[in-house]
N, C-alpha and C. Protein backbone atom coordinates (compact mmCIF):
# COMPACT_ATOMS: atom_id res chain seq x y z
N UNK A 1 -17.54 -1.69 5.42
CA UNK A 1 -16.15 -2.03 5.51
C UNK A 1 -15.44 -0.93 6.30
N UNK A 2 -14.71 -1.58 7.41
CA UNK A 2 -14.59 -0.45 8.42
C UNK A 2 -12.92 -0.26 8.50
N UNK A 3 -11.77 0.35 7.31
CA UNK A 3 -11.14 0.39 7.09
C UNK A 3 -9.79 1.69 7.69
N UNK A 4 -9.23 1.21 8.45
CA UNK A 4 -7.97 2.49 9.50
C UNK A 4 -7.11 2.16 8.49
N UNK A 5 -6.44 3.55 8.46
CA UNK A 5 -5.46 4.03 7.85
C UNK A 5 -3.91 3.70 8.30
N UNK A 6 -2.83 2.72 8.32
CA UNK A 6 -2.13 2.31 9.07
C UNK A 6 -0.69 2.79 9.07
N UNK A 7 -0.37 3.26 7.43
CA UNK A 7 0.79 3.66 7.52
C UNK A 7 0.92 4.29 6.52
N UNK A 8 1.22 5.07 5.65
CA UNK A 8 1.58 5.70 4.26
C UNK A 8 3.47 6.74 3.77
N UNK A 9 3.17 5.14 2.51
CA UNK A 9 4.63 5.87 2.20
C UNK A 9 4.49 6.53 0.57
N UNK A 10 5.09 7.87 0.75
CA UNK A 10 4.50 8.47 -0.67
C UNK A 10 5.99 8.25 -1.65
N UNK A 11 6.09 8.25 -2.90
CA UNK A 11 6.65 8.15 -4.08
C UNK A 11 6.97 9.23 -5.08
N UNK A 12 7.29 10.32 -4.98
CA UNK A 12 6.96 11.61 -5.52
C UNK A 12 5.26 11.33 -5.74
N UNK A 13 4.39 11.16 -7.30
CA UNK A 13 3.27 11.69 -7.00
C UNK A 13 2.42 9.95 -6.81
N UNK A 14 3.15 9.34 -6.51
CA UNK A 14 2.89 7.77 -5.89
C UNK A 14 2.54 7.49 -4.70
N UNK A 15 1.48 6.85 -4.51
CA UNK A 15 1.42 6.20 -2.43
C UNK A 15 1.25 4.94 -2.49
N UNK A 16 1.83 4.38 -1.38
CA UNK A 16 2.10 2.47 -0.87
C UNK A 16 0.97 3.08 0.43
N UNK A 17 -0.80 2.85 0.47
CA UNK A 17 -0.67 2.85 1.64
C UNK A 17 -1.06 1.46 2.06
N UNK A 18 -1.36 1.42 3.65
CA UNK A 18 -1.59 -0.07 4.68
C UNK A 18 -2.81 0.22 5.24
N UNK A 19 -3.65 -0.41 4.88
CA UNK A 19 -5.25 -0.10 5.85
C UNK A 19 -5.12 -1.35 6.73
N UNK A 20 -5.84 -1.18 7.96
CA UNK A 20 -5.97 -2.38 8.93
C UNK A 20 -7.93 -2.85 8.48
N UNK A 21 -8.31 -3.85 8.08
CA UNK A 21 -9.54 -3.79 8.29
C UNK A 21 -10.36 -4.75 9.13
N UNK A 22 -10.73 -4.66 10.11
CA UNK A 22 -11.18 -4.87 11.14
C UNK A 22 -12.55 -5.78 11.02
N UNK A 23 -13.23 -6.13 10.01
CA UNK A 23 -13.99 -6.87 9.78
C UNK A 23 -13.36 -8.01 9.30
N UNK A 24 -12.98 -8.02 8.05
CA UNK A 24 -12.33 -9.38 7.57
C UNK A 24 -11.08 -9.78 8.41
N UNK A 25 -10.35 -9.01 9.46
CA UNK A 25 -9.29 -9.08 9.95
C UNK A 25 -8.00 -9.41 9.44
N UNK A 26 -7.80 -8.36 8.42
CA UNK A 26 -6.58 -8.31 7.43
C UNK A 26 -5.90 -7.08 7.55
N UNK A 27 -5.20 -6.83 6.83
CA UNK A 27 -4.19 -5.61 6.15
C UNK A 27 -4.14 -5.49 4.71
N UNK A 28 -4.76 -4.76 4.41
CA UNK A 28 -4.98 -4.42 2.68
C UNK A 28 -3.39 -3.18 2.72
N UNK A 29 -2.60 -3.78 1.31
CA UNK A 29 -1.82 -2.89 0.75
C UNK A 29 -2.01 -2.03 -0.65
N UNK A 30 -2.21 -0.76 -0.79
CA UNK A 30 -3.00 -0.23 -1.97
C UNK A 30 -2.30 0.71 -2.24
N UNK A 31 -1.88 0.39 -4.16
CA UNK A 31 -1.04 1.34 -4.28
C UNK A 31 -1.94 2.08 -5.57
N UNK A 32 -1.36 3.46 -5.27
CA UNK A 32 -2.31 4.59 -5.75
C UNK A 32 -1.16 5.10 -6.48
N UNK A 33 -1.24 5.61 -7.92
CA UNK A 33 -0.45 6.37 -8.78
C UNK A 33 -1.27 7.39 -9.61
N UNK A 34 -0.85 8.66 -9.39
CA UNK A 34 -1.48 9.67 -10.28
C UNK A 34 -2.89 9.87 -9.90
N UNK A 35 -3.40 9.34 -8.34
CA UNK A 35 -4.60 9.48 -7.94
C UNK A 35 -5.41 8.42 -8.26
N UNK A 36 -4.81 7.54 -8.77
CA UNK A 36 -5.76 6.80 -9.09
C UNK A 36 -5.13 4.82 -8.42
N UNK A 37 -6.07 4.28 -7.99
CA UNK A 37 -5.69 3.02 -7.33
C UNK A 37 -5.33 1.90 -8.29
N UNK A 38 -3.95 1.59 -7.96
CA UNK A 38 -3.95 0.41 -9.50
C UNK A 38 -4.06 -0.81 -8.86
N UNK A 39 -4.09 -1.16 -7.37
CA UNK A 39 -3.95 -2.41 -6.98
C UNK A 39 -3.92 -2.46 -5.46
N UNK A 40 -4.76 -3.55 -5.36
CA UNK A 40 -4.42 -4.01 -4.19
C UNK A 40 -4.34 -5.22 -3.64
N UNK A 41 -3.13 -5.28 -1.97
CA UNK A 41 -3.05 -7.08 -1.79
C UNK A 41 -3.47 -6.74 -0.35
N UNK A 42 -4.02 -8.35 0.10
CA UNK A 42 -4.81 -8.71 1.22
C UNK A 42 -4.23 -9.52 1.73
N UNK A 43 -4.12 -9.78 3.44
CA UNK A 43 -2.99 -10.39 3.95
C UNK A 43 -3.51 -10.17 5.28
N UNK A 44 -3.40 -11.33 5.96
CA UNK A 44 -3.85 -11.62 7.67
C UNK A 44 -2.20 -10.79 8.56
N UNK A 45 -1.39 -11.03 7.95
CA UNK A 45 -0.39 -10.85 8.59
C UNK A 45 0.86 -8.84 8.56
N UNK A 46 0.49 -8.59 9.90
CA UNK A 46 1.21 -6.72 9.11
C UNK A 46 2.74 -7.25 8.82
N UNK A 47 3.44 -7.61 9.10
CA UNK A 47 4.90 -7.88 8.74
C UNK A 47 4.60 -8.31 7.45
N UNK A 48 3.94 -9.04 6.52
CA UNK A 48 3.66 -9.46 5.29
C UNK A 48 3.66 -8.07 4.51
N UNK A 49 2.29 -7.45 4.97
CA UNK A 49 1.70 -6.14 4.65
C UNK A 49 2.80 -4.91 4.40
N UNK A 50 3.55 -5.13 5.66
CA UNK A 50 4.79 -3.57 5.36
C UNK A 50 6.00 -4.17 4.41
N UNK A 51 6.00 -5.56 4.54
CA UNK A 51 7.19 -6.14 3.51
C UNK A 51 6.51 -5.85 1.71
N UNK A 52 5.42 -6.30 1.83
CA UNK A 52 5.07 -6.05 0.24
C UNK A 52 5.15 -4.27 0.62
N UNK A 53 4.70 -3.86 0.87
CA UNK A 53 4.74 -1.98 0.84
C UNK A 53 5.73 -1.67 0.60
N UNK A 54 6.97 -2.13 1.34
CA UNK A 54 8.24 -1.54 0.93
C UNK A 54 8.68 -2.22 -0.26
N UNK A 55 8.44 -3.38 -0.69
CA UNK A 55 8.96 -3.72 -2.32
C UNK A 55 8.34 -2.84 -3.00
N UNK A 56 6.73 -2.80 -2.97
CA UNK A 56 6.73 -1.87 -3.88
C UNK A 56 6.72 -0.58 -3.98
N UNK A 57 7.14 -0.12 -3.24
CA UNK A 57 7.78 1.46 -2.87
C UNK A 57 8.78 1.38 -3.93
N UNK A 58 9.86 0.56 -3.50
CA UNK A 58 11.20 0.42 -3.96
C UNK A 58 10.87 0.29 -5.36
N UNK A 59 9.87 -0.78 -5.86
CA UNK A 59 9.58 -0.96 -6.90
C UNK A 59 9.75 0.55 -8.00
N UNK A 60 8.79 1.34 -7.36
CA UNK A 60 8.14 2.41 -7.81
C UNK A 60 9.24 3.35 -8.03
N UNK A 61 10.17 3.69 -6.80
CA UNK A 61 10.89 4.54 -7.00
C UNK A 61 12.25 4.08 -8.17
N UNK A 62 12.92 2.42 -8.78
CA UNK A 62 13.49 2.07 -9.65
C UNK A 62 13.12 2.57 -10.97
N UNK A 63 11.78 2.27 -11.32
CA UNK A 63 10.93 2.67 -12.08
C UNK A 63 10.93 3.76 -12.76
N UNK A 64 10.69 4.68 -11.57
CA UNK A 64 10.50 6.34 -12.10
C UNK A 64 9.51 6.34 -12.62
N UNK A 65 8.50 5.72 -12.15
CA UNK A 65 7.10 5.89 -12.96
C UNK A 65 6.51 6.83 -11.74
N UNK A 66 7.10 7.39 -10.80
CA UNK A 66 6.17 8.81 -9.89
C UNK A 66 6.68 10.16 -9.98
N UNK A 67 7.66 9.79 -10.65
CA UNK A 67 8.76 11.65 -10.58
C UNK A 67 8.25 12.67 -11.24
């Protein structure tokens, strides 16, 4: 799985990042808290990809679950 690194937005100790992956020809969005990966979404489309990233950025930072 041949996965580029596309964009990363951090959360105090939170990250939204965007991988491009080039085999399945998607955009994986993977969000990582406290080092550790709680999830991820899969999506043909990057405008999809940076729209979920920034909800859940936003998500994250309402929250206060990274401060």
């Amino acid at each position: 799985m041949a996965r580029r690194l596309v964009h990363k937005t951090r959360v105090g100790r939170c990250a939204v990042l965007i991988y491009r992956d080039a085999e399945w020809n998607e955009y994986v969005v993977k969000t990582v808290i406290g080092g550790r990966s709680t999830g991820t979404y899969h999506t043909g489309d990057k405008d999809d990809a940076q729209g979920t990233a920034t909800h859940i950025a936003r998500r994250l930072r309402a929250q206060r679950r990274c401060t």
